[in-house]
N, C-alpha and C. Protein backbone atom coordinates (compact mmCIF):
# COMPACT_ATOMS: atom_id res chain seq x y z
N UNK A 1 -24.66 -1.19 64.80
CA UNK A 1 -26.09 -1.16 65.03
C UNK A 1 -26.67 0.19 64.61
N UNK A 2 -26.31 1.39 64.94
CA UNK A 2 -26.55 2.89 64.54
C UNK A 2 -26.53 2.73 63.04
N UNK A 3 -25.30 1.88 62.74
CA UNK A 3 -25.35 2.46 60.85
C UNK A 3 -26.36 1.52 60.10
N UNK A 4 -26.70 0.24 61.01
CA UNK A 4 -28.45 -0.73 60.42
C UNK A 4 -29.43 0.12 60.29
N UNK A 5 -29.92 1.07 61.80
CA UNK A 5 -30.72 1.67 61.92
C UNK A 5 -30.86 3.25 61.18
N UNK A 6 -29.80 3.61 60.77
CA UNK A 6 -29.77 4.64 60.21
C UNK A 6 -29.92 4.34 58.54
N UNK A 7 -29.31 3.63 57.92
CA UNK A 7 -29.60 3.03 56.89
C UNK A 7 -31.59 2.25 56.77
N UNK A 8 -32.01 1.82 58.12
CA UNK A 8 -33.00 1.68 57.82
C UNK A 8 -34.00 2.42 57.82
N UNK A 9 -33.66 3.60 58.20
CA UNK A 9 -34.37 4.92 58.66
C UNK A 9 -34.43 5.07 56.92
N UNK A 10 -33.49 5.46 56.19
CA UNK A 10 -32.89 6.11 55.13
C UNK A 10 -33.99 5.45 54.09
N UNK A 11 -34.05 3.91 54.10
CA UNK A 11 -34.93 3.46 53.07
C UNK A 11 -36.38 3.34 53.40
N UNK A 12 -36.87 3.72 54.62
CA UNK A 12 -38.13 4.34 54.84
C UNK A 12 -38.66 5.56 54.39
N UNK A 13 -37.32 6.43 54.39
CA UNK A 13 -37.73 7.76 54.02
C UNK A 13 -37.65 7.63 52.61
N UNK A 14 -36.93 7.07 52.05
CA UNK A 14 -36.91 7.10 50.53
C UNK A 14 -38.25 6.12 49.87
N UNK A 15 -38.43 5.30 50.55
CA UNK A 15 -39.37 4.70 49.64
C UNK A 15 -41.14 5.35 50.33
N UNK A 16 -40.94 6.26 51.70
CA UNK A 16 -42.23 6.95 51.63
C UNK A 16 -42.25 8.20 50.14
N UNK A 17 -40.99 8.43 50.82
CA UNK A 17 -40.80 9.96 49.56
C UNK A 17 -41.12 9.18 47.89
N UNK A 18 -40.69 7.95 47.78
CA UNK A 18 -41.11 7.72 46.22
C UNK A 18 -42.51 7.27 45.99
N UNK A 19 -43.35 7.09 46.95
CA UNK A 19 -44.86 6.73 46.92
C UNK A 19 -45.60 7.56 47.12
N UNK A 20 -45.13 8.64 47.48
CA UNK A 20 -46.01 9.83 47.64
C UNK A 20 -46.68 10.39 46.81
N UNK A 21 -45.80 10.22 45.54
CA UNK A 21 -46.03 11.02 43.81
C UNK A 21 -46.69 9.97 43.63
N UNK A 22 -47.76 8.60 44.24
CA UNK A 22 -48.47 8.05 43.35
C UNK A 22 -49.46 8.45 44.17
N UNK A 23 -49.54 8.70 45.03
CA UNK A 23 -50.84 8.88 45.88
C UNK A 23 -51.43 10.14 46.13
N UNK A 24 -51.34 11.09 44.91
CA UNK A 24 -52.02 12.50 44.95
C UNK A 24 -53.06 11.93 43.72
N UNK A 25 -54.06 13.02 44.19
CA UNK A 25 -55.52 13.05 43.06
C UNK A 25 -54.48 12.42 41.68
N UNK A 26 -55.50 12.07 40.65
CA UNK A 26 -55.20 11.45 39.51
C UNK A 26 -56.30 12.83 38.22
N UNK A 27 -55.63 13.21 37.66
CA UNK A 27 -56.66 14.19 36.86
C UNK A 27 -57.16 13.39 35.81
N UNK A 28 -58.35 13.05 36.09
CA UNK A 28 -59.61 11.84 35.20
C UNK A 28 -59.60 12.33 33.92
N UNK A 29 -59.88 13.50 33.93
CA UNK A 29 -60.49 14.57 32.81
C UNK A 29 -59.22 14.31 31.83
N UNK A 30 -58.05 14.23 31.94
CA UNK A 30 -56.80 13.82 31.03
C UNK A 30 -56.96 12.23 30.90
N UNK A 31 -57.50 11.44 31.91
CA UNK A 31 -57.30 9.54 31.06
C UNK A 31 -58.32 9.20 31.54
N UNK A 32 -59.48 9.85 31.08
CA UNK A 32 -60.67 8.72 30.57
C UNK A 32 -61.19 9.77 29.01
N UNK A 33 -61.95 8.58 28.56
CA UNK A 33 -61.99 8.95 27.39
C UNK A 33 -63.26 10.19 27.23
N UNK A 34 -63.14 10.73 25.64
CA UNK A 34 -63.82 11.58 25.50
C UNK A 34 -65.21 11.70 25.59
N UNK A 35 -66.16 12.87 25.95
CA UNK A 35 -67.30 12.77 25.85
C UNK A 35 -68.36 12.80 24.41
N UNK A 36 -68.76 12.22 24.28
CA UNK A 36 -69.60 11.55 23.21
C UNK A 36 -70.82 12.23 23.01
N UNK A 37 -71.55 13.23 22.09
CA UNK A 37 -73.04 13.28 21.55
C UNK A 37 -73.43 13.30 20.58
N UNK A 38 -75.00 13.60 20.57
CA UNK A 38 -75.74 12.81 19.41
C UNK A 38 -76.17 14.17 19.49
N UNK A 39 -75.95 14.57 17.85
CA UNK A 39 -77.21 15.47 17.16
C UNK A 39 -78.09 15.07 16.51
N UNK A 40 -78.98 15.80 16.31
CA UNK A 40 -80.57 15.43 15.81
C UNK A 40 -81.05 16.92 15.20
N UNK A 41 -81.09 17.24 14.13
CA UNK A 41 -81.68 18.25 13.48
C UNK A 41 -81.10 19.63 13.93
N UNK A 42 -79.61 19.77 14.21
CA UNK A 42 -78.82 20.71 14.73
C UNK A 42 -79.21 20.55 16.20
N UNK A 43 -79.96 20.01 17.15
CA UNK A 43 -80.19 19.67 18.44
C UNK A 43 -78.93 18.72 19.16
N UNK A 44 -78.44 19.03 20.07
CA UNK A 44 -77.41 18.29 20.44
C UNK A 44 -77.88 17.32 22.43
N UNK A 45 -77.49 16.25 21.97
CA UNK A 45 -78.11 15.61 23.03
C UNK A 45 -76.75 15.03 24.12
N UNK A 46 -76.98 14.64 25.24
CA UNK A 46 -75.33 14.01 26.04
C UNK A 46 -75.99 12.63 25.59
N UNK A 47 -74.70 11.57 25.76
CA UNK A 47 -75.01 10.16 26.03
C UNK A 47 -74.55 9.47 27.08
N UNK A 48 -74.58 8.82 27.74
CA UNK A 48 -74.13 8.10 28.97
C UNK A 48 -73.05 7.04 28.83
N UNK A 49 -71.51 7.47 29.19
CA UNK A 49 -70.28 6.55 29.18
C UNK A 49 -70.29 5.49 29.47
N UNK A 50 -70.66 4.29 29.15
CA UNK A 50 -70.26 3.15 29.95
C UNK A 50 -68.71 2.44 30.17
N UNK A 51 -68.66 1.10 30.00
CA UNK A 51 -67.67 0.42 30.01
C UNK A 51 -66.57 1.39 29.23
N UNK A 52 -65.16 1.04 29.78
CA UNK A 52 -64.39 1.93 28.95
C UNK A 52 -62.80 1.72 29.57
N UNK A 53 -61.74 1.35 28.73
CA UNK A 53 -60.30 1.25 29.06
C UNK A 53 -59.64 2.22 28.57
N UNK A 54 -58.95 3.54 28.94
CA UNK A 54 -58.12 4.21 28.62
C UNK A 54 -56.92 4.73 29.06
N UNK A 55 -55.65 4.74 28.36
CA UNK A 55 -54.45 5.56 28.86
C UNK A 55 -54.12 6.52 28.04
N UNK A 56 -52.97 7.25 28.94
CA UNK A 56 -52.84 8.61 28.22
C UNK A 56 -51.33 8.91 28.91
N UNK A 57 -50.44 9.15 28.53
CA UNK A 57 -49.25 9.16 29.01
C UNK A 57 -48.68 8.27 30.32
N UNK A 58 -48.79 6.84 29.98
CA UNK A 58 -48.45 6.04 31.12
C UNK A 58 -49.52 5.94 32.36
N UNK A 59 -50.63 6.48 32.22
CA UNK A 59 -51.64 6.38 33.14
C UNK A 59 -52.72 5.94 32.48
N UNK A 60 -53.43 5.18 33.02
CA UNK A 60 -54.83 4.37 32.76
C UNK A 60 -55.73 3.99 34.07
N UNK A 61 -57.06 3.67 33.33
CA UNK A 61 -58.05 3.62 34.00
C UNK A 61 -58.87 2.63 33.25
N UNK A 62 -59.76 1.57 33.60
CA UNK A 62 -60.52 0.86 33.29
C UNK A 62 -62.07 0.99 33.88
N UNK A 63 -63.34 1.11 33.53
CA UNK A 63 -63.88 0.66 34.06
C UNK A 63 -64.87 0.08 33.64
N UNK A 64 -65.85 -0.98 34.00
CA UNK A 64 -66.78 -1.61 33.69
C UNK A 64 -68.51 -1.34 34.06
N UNK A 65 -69.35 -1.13 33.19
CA UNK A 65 -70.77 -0.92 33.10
C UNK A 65 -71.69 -1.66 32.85
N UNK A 66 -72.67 -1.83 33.60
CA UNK A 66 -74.05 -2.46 32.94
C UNK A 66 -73.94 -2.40 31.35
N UNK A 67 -75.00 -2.97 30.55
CA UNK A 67 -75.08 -2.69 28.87
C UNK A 67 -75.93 -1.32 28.66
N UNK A 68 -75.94 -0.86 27.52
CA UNK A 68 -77.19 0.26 27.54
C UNK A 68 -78.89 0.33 27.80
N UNK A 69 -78.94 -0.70 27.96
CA UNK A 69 -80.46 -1.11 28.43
C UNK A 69 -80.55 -0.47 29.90
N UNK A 70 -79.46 -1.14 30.76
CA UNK A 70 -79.66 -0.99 32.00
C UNK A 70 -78.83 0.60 31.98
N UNK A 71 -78.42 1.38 31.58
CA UNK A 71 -77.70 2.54 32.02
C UNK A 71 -78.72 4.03 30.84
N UNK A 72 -79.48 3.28 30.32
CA UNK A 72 -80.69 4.00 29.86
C UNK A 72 -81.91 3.96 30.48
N UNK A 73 -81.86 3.22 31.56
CA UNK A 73 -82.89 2.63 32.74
C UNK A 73 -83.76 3.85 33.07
N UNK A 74 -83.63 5.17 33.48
CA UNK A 74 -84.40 6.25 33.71
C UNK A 74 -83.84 7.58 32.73
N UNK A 75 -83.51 6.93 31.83
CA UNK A 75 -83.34 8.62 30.79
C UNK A 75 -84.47 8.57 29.79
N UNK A 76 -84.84 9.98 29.67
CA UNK A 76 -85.54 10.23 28.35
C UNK A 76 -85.40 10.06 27.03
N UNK A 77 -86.02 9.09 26.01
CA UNK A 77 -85.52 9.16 24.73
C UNK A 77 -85.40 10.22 23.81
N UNK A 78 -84.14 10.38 23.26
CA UNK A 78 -84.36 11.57 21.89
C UNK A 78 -85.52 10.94 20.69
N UNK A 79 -86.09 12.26 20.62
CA UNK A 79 -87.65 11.71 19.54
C UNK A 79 -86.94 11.84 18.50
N UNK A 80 -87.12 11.42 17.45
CA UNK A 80 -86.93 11.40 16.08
C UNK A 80 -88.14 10.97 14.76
N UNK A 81 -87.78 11.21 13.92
CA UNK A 81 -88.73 10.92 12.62
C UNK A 81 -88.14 9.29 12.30
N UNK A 82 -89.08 8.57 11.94
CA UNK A 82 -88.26 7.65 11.33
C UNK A 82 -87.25 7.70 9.49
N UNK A 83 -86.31 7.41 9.81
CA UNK A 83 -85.59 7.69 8.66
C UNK A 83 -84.39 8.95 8.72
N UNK A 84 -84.53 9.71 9.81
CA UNK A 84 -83.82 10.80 9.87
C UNK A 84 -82.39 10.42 10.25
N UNK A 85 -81.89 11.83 10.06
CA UNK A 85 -80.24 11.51 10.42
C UNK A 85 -79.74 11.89 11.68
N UNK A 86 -79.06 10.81 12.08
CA UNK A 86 -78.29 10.85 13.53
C UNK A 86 -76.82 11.15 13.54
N UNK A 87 -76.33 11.77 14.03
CA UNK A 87 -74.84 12.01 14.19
C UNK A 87 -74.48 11.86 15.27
N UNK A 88 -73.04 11.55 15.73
CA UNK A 88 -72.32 11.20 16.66
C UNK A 88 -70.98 11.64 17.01
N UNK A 89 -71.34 12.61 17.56
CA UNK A 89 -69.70 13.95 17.65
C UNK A 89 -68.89 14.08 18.70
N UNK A 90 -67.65 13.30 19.25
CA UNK A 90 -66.72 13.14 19.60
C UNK A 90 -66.55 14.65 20.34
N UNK A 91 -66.73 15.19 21.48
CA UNK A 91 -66.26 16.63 21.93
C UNK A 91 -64.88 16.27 22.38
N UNK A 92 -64.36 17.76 22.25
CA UNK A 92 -62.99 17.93 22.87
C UNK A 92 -62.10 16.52 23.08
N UNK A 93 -61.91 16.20 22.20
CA UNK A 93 -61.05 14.89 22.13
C UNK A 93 -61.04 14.76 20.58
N UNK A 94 -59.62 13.48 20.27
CA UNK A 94 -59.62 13.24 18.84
C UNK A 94 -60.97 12.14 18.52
N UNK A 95 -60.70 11.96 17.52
CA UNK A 95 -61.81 11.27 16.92
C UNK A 95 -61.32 9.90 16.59
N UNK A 96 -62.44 8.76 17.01
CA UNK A 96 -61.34 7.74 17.06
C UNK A 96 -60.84 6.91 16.01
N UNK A 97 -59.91 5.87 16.21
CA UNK A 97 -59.86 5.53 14.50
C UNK A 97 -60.26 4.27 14.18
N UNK A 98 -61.44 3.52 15.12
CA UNK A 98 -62.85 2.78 14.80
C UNK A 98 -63.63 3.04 15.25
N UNK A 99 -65.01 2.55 14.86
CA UNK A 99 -66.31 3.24 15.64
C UNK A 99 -67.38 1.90 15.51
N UNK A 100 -68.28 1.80 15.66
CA UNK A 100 -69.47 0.80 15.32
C UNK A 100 -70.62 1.39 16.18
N UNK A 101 -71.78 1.60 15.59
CA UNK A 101 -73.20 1.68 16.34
C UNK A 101 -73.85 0.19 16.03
N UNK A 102 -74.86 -0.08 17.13
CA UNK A 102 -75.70 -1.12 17.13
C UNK A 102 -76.68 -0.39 17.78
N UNK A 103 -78.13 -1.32 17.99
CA UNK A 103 -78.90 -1.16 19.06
C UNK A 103 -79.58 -2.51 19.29
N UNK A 104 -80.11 -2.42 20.35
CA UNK A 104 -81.06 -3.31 20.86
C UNK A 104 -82.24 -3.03 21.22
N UNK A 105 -83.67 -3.98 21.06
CA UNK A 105 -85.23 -3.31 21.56
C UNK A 105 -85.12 -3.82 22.94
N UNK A 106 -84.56 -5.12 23.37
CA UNK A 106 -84.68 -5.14 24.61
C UNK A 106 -83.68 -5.52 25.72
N UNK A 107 -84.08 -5.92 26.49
CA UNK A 107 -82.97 -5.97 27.64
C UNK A 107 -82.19 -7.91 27.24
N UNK A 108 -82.59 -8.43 26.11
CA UNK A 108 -81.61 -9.34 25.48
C UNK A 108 -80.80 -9.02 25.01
N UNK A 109 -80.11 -7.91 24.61
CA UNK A 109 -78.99 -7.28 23.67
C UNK A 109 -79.15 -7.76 22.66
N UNK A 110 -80.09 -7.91 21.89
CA UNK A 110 -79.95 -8.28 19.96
C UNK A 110 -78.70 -7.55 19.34
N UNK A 111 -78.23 -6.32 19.76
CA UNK A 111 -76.92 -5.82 19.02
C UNK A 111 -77.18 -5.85 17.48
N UNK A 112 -78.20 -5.46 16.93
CA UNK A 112 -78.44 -5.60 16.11
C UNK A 112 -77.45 -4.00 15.22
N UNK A 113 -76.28 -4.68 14.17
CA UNK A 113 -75.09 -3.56 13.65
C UNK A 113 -75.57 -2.40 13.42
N UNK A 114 -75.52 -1.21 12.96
CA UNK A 114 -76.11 -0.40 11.91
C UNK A 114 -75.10 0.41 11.14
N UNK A 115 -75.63 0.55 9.78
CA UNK A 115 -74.41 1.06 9.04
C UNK A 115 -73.73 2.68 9.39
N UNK A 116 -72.90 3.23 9.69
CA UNK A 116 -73.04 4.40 10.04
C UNK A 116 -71.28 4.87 9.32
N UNK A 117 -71.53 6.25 8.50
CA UNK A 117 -70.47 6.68 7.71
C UNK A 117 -70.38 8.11 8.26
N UNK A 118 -68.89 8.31 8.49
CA UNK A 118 -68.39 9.67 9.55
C UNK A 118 -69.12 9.94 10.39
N UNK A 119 -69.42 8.99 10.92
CA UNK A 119 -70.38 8.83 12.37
C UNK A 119 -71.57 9.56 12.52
N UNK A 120 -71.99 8.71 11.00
CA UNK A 120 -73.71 9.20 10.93
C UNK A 120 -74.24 7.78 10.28
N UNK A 121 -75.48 8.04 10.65
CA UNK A 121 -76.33 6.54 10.61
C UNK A 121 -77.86 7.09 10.40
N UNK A 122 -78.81 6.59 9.81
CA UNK A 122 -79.59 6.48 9.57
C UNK A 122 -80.94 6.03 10.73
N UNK A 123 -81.93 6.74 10.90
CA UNK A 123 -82.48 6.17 12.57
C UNK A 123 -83.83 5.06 11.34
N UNK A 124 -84.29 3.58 12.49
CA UNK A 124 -84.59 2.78 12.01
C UNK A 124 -86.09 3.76 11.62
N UNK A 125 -87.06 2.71 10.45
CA UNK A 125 -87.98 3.16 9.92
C UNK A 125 -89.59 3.15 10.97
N UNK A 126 -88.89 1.87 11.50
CA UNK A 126 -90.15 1.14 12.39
C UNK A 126 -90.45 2.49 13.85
N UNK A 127 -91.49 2.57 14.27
CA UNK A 127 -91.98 3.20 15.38
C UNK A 127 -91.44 2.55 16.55
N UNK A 128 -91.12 3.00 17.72
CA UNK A 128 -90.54 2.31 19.03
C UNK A 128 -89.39 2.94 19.71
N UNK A 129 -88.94 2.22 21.32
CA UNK A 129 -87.38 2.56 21.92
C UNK A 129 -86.53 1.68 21.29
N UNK A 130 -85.37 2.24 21.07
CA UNK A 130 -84.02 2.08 20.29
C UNK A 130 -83.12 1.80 21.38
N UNK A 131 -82.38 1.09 21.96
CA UNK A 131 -80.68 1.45 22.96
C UNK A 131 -80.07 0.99 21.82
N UNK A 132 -79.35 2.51 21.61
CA UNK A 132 -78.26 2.36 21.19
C UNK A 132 -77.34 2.22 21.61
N UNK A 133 -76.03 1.88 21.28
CA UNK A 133 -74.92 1.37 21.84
C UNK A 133 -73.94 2.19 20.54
N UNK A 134 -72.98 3.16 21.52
CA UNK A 134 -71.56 3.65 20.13
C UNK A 134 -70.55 3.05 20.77
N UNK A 135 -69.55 2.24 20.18
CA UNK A 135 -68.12 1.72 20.28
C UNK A 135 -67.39 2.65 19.62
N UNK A 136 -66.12 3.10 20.66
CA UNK A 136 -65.20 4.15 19.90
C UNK A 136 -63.97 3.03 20.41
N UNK A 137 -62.93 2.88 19.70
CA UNK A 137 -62.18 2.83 19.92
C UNK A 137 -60.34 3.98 19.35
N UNK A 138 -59.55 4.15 20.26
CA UNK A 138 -58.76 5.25 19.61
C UNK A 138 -57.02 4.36 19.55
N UNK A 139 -56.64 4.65 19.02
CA UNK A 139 -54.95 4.11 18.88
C UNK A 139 -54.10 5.02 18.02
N UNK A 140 -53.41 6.07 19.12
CA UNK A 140 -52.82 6.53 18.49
C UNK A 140 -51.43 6.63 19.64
N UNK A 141 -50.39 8.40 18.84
CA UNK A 141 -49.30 7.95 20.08
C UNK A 141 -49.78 9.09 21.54
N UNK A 142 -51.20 9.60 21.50
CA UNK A 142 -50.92 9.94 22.72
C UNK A 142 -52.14 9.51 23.52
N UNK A 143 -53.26 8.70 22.77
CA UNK A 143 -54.01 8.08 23.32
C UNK A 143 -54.23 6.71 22.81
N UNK A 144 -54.70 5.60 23.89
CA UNK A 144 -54.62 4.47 23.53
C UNK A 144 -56.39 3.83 24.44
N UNK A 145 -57.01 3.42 23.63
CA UNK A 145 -58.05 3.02 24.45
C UNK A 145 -59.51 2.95 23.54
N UNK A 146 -60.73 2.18 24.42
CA UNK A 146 -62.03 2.11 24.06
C UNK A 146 -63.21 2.58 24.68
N UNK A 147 -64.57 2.99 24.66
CA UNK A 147 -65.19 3.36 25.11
C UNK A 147 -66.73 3.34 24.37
N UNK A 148 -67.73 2.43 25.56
CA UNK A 148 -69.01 2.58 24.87
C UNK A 148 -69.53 3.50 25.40
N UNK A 149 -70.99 4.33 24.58
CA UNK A 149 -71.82 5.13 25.17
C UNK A 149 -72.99 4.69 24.55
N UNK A 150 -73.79 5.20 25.23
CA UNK A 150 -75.22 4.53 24.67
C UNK A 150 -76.73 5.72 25.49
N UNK A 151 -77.43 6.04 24.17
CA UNK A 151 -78.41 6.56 24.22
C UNK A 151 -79.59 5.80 23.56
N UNK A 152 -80.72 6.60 24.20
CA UNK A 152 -81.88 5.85 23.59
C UNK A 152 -82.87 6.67 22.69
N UNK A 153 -83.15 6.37 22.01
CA UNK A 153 -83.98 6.78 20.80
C UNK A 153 -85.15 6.53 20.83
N UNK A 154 -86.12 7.47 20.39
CA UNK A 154 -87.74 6.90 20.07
C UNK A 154 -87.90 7.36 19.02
N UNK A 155 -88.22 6.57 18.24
CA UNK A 155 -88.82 7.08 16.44
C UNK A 155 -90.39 6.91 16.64
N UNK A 156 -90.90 8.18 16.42
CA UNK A 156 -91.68 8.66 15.82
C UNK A 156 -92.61 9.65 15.01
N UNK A 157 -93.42 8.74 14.38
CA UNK A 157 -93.77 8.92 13.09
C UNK A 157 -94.27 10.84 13.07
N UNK A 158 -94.73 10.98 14.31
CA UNK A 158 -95.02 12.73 14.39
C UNK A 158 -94.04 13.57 14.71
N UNK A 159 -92.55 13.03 15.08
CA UNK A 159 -91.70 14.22 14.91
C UNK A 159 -91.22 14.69 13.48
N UNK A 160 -91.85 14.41 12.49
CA UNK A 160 -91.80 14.95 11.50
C UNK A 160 -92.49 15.78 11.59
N UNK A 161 -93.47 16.37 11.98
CA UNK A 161 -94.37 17.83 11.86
C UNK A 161 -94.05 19.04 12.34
C-alpha cells in the first residue's frame, strides 16, 4: 500500500513538474506576426492587425477579427492624392513570401484586388474612403504563418497641393 501511494505521490509530482513549463507567460512579441505600415510621401502610418495564424519554433497562436471595415470603425484615414504611391513595409520581421492588397467602399466587402509590386500599389483615381485590406502570408524554416492588416485611405483631390 506505501509503495501505491508513494508511486502515486511520484506521478503527481512529475506530471505537476512537467506542466509547469507550459503554464508560464508565452512571449507574443516572438509568435505573432510582424507589424505592418504604410508610407505615403516618406510619411509613415501604423495599420491595424487583424485575423492572423502564426508559429515560430513549435509555438503558435491563432486569432480571428472582424473584416477591415469594422476594425477601421473609428480610425482616421491617411489623405492621399489620387494616383499616388502607397507602400507597405513589413517592420522588424522578414518579409513575406506572398502578399495581396484589396479594398472595399463598403461594409459589403467588394474585395475589390489591386495590383501591387514590392509592396507598392498605386492609390485609386476616384475621390472617397478606401478599406484596405494587406494579406501577408510567410513560409519559411523559422516562421510559418498569415496575417491581415487593414488601413483606410481617403483620396483626395487637394492633397496634392
Amino acid at each position: 500500500m506505501r509503495v501505491l501511494i508513494s508511486m502515486l505521490g511520484l506521478g503527481i509530482i512529475l506530471l505537476l513538474t512537467g506542466c509547469s513549463g507550459m503554464s508560464g507567460s508565452v512571449d507574443t512579441e516572438r509568435i505573432t506576426p510582424p507589424e505592418a505600415v504604410v508610407i505615403v510621401d516618406e510619411d509613415t502610418y501604423e495599420t491595424v492587425r487583424g485575423s492572423f495564424c502564426w508559429s515560430n519554433n513549435r509555438q503558435g497562436v491563432c486569432e480571428d477579427h472582424s473584416g477591415s471595415v469594422d476594425l477601421l470603425a473609428d480610425k482616421e484615414p491617411i489623405i492621399v492624392a489620387p494616383g499616388e504611391e502607397i507602400t507597405i513595409d513589413i517592420l522588424d520581421g522578414p518579409e513575406p513570401s506572398e502578399y495581396s492588397v484589396d479594398f472595399s467602399l463598403t461594409d459589403q466587402y467588394e474585395n475589390i484586388v489591386v495590383l501591387a509590386v514590392n509592396n507598392k500599389f498605386i492609390a485609386p483615381t476616384e475621390e472617397g474612403l478606401y478599406y484596405f485590406s494587406y494579406f501577408a502570408r510567410w513560409k519559411n524554416k523559422a516562421y510559418d504563418g498569415d496575417a491581415y492588416y487593414a488601413f483606410l485611405i481617403e483620396v483626395d483631390e487637394s492633397a496634392r497641393e
